[in-house]
Protein backbone atom coordinates (compact mmCIF):
# COMPACT_ATOMS: atom_id res chain seq x y z
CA UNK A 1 102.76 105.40 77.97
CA UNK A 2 105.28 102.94 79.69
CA UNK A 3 105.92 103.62 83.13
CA UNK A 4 108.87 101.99 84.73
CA UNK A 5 109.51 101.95 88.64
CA UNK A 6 112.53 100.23 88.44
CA UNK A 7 115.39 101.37 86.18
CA UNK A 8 119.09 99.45 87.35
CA UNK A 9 119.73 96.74 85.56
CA UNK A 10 121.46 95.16 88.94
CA UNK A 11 117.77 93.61 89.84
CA UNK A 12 117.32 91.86 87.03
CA UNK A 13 116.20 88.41 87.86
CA UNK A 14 115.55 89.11 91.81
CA UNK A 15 112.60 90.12 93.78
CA UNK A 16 112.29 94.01 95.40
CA UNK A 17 110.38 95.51 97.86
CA UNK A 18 109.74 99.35 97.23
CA UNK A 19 108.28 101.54 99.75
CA UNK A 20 104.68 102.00 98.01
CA UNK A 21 103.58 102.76 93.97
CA UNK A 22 104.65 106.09 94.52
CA UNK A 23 107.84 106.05 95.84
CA UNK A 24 109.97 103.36 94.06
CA UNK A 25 112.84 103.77 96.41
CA UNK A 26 114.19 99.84 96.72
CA UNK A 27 114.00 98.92 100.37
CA UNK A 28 115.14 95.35 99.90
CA UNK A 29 115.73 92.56 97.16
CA UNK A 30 116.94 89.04 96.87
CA UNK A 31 115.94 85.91 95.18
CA UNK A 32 112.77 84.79 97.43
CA UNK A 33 109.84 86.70 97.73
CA UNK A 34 108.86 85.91 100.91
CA UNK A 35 112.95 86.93 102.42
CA UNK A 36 112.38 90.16 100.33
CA UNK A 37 109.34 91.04 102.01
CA UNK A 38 110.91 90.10 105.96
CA UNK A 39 113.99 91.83 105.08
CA UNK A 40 111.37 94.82 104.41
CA UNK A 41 109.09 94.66 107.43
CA UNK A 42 112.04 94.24 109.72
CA UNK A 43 113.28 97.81 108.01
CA UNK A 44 110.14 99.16 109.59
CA UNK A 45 107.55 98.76 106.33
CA UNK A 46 104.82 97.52 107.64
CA UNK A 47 103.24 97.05 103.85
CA UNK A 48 105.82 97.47 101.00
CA UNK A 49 104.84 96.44 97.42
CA UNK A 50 107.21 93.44 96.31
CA UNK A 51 108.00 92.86 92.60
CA UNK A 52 109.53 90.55 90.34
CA UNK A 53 112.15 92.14 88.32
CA UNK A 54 112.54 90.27 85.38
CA UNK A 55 116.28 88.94 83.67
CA UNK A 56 116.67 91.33 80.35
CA UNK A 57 114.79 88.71 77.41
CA UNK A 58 113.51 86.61 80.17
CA UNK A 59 109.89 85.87 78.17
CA UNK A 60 106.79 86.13 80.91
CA UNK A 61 103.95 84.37 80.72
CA UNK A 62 100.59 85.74 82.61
């Protein structure tokens, strides 16, 4: 089974932090990683999980 922490399409192409695997609750986004996780830590997160949302048939490559 698929699981899915993030559901709004509005992320799509853009970097999030969420609180932790459990919680999914966006705490920040934008388009650099390292601004996403800043914007995060300066929320008061001292270790939020960041993620690349990727743009709807945006092919990824691992």
């Amino acid at each position: 089974m698929e699981q899915v922490l993030i559901k709004e399409t509005k992320y799509n192409g853009s970097y999030v932090a969420i609180k932790d695997f459990g919680d999914s609750t966006v705490i920040a986004d934008g388009k650099d990683p390292k601004e996403v996780y800043d914007k995060a830590v300066k929320q008061g997160y001292s270790n939020p999980v960041i993620l690349f949302i990727p743009a709807k048939d945006m092919v990824q490559i691992y």
